[in-house]
N, C-alpha and C. Protein backbone atom coordinates (compact mmCIF):
# COMPACT_ATOMS: atom_id res chain seq x y z
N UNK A 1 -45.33 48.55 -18.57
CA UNK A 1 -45.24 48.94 -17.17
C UNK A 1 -44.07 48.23 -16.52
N UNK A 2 -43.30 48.69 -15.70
CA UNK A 2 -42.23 48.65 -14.83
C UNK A 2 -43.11 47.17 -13.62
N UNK A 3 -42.00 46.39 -13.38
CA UNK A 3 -41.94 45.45 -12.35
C UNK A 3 -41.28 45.99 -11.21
N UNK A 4 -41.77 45.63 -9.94
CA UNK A 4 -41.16 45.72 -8.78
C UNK A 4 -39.97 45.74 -8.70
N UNK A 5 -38.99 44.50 -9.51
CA UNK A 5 -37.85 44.13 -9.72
C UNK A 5 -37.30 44.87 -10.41
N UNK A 6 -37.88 45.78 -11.29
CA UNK A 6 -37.07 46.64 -12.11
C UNK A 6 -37.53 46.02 -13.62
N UNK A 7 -37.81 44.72 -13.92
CA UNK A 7 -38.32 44.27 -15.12
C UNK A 7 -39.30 44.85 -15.71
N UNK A 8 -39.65 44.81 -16.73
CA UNK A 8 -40.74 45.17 -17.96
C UNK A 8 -41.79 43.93 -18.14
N UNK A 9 -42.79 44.55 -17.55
CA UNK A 9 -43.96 43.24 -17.36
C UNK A 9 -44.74 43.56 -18.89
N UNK A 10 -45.01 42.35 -19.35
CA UNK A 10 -45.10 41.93 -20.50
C UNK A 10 -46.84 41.23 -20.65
N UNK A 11 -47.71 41.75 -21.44
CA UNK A 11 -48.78 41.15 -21.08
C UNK A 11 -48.81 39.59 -21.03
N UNK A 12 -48.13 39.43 -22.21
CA UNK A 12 -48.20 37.98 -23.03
C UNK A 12 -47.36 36.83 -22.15
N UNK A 13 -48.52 35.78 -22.37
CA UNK A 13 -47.52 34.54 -21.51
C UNK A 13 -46.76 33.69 -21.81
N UNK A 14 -46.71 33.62 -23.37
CA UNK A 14 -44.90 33.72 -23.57
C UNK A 14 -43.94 34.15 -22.87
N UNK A 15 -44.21 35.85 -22.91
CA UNK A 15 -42.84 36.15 -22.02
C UNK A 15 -42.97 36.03 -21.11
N UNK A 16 -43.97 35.51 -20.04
CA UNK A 16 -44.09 34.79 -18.77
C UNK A 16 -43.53 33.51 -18.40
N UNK A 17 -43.50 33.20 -19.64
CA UNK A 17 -43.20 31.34 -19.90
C UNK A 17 -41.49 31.59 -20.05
N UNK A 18 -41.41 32.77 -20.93
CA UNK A 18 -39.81 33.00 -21.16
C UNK A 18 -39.02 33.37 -19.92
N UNK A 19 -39.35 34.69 -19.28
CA UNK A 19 -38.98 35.02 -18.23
C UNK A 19 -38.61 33.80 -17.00
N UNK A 20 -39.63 33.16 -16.71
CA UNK A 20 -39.43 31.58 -15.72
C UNK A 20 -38.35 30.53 -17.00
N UNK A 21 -38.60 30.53 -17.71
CA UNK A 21 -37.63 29.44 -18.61
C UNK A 21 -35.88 30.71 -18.25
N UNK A 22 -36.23 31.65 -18.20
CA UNK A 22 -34.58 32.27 -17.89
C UNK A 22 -34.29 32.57 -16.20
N UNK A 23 -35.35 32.22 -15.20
CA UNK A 23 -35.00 32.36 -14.17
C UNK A 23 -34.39 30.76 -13.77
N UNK A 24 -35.19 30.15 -13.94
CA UNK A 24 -34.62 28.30 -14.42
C UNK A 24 -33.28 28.20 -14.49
N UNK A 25 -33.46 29.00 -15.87
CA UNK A 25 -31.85 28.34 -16.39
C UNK A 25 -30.33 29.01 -16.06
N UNK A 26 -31.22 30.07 -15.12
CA UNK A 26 -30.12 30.98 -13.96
C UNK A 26 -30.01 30.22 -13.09
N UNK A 27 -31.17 29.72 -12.07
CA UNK A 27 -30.67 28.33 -10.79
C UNK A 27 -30.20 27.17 -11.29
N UNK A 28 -30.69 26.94 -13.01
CA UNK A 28 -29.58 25.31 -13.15
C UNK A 28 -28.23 25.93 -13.41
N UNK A 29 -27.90 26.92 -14.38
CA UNK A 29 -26.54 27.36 -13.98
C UNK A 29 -25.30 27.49 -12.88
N UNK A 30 -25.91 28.77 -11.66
CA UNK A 30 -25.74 28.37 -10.76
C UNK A 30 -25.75 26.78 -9.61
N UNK A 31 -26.80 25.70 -10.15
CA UNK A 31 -26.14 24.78 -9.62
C UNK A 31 -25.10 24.31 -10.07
N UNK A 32 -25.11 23.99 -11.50
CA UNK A 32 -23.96 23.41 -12.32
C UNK A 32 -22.49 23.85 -11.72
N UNK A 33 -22.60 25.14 -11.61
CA UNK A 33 -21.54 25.87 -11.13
C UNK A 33 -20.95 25.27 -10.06
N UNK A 34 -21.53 25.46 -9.03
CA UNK A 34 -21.61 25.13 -7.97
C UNK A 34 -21.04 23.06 -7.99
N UNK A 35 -21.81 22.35 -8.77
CA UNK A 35 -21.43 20.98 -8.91
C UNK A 35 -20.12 20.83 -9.23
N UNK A 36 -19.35 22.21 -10.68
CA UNK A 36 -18.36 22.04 -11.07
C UNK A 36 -17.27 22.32 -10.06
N UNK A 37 -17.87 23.04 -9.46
CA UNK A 37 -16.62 23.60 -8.09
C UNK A 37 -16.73 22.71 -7.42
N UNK A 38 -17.31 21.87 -6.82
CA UNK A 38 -17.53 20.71 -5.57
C UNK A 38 -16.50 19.63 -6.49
N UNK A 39 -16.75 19.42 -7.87
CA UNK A 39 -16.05 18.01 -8.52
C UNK A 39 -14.47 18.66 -8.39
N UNK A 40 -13.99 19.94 -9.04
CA UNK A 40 -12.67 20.25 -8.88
C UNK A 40 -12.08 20.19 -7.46
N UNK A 41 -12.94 20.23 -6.33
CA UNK A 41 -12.32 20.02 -4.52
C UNK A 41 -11.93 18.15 -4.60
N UNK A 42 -13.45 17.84 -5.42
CA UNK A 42 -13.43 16.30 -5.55
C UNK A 42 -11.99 15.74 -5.70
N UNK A 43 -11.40 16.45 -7.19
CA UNK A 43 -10.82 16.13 -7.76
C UNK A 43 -9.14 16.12 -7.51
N UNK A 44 -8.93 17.59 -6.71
CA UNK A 44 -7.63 17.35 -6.18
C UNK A 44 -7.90 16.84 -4.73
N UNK A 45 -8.89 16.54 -4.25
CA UNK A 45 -8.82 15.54 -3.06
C UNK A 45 -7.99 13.84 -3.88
N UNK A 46 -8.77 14.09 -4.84
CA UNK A 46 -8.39 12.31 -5.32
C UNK A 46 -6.83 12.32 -5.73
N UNK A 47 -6.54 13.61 -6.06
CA UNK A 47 -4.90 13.76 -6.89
C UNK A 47 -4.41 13.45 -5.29
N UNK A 48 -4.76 14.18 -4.12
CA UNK A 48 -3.57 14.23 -3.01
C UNK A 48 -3.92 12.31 -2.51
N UNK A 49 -4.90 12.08 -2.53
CA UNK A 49 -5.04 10.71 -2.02
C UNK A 49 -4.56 9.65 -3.05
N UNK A 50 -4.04 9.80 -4.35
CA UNK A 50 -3.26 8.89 -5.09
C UNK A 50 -1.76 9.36 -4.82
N UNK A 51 -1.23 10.23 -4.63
CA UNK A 51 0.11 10.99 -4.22
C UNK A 51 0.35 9.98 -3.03
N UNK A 52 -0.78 10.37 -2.30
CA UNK A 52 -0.32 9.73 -0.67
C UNK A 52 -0.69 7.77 -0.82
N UNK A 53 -1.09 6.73 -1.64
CA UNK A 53 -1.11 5.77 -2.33
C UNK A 53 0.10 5.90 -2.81
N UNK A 54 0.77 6.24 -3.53
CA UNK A 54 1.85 5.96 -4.40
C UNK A 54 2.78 6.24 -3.38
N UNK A 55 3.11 7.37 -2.76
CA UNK A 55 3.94 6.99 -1.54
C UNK A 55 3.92 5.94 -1.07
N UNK A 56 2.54 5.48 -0.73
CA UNK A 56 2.71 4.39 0.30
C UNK A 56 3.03 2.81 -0.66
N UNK A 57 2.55 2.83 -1.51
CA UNK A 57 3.14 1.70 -2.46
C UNK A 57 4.39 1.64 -2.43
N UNK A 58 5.21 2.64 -2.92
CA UNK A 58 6.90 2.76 -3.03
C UNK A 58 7.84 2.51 -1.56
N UNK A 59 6.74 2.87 -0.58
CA UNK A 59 7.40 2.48 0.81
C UNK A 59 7.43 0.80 0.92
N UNK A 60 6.00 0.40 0.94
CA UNK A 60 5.54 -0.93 0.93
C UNK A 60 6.40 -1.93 0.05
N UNK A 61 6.80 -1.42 -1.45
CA UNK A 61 7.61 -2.12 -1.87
C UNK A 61 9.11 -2.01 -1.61
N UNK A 62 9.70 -0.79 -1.17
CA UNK A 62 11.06 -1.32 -0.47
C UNK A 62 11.57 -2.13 0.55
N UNK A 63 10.32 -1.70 1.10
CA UNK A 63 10.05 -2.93 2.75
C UNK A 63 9.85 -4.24 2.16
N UNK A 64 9.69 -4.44 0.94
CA UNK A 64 9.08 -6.06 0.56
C UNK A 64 10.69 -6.41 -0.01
N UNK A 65 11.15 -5.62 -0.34
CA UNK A 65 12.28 -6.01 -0.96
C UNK A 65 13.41 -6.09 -0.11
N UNK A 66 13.44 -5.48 1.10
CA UNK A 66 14.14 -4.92 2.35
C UNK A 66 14.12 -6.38 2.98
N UNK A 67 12.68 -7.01 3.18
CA UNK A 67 12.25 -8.29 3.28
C UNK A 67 12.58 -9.16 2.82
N UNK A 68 12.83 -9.49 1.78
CA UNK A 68 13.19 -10.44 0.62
C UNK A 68 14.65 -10.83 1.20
N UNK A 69 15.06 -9.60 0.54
CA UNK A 69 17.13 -9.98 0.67
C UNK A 69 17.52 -10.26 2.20
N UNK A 70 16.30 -9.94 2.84
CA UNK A 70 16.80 -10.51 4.81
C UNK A 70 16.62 -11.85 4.78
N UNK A 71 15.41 -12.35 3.88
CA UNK A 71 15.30 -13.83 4.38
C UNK A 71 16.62 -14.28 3.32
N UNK A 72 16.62 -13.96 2.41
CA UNK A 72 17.50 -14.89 1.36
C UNK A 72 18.68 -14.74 2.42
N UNK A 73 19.19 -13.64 2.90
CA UNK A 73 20.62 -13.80 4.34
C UNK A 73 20.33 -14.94 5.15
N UNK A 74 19.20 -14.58 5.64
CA UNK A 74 18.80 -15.74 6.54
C UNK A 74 19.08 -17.13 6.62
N UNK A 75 18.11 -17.70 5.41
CA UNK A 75 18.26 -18.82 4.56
C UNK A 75 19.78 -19.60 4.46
N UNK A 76 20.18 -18.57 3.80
CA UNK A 76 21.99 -18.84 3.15
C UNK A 76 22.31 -19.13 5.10
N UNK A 77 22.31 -18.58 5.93
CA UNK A 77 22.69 -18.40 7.17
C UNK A 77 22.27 -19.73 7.83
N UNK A 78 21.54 -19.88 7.53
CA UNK A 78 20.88 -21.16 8.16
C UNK A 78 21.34 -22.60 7.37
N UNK A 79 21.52 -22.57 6.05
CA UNK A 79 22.33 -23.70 5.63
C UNK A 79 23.57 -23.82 6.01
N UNK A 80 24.00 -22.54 6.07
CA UNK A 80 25.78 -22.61 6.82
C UNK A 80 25.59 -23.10 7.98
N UNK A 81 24.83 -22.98 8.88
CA UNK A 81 24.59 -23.37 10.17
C UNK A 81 24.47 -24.82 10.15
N UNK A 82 23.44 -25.10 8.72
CA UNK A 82 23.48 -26.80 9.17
C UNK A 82 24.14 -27.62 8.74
N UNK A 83 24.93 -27.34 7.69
CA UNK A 83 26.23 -27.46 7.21
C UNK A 83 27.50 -27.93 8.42
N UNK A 84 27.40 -26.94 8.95
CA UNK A 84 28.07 -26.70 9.96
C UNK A 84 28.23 -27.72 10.77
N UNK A 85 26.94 -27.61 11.84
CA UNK A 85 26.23 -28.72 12.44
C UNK A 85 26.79 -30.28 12.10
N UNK A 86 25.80 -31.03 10.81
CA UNK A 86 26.42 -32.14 10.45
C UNK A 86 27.79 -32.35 10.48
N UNK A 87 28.79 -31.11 10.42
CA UNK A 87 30.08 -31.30 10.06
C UNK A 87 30.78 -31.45 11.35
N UNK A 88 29.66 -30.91 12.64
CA UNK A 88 30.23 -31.28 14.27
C UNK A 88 29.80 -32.37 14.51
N UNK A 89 28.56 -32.66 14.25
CA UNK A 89 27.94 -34.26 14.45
C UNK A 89 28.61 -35.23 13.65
N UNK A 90 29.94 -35.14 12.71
CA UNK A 90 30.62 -36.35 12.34
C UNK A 90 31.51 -36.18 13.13
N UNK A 91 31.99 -35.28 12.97
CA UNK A 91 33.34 -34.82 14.23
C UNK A 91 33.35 -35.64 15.45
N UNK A 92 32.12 -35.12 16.22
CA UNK A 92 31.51 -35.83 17.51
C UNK A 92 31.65 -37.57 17.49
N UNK A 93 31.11 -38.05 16.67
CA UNK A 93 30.66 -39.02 16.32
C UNK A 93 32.17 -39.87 16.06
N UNK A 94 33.09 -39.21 15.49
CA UNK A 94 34.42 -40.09 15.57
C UNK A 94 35.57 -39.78 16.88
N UNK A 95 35.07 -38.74 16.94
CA UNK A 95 36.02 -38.72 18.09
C UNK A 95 35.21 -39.61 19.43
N UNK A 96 33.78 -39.56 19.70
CA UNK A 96 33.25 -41.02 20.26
C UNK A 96 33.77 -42.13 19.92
N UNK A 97 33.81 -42.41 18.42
CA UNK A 97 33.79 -44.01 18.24
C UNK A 97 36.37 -44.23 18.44
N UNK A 98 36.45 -43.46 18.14
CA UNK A 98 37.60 -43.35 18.64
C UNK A 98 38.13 -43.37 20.19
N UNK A 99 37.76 -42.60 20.89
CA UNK A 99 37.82 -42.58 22.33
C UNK A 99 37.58 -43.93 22.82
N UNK A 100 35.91 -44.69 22.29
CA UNK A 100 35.76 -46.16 22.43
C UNK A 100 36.95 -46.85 22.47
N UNK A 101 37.36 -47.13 20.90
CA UNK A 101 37.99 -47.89 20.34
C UNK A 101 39.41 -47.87 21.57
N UNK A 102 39.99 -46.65 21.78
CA UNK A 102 40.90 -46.11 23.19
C UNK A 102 40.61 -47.24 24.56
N UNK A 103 39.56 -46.78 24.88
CA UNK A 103 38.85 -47.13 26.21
C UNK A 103 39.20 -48.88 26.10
N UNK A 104 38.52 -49.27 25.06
CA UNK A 104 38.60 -50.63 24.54
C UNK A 104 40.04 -51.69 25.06
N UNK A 105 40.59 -51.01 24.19
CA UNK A 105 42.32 -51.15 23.98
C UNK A 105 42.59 -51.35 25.05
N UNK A 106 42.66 -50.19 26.27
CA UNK A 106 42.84 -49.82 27.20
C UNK A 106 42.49 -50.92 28.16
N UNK A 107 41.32 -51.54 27.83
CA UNK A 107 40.75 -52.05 29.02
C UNK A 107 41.49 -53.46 28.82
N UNK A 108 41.88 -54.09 27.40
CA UNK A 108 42.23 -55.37 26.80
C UNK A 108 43.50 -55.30 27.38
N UNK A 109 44.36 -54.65 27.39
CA UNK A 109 46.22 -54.70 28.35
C UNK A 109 46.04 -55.43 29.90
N UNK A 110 47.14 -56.16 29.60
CA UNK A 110 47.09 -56.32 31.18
C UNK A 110 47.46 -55.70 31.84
N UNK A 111 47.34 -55.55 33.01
CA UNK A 111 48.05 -54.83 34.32
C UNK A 111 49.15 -55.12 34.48
């Protein structure tokens, strides 16, 4: 005899047992399916979010390196400076003790 559904109803409950064991393994299919399609969205979500990581790494490291060679300018810049410096503070320092030595002189002459 004919089923509602159009199926062939079967006395035996085997094919009762079979029939539900193939309606089963139609909804785990369909989920599977369904899981496999959700992991492939998963999956190029994770490809565009390592793309957009690796961008940002390759930015991050030119800026570190961009960084680097500013301070090493810097640095070098700043020893010239104090270089420099000491080399006005002897300067200073004799043309003081000179000017003295002047003043000195100066003051030892008679009128």
């Amino acid at each position: 005899a004919n089923r509602p559904d159009g199926g062939w109803r079967c006395g035996s409950s085997r094919d009762a047992a079979l029939e539900a064991a193939l309606a089963l393994s139609a909804a785990e299919k369909r989920a599977l399916e369904a899981e496999v399609s959700w992991l492939r969205e998963q999956k190029a979500e994770d490809g565009r979010a390592l793309e957009q990581t690796a961008a940002l790494l390759a930015m991050l490291q030119e800026s570190h390196r961009a960084l680097v060679a500013s301070n090493q300018r810097l640095l070098l810049q700043i020893a010239e400076d104090k270089a420099r410096h000491e080399e006005e503070l002897k300067m200073h320092a004799r043309n003081f003790a000179e000017l003295q030595e002047l003043t000195e002189s100066l003051a030892a002459r008679p009128a």
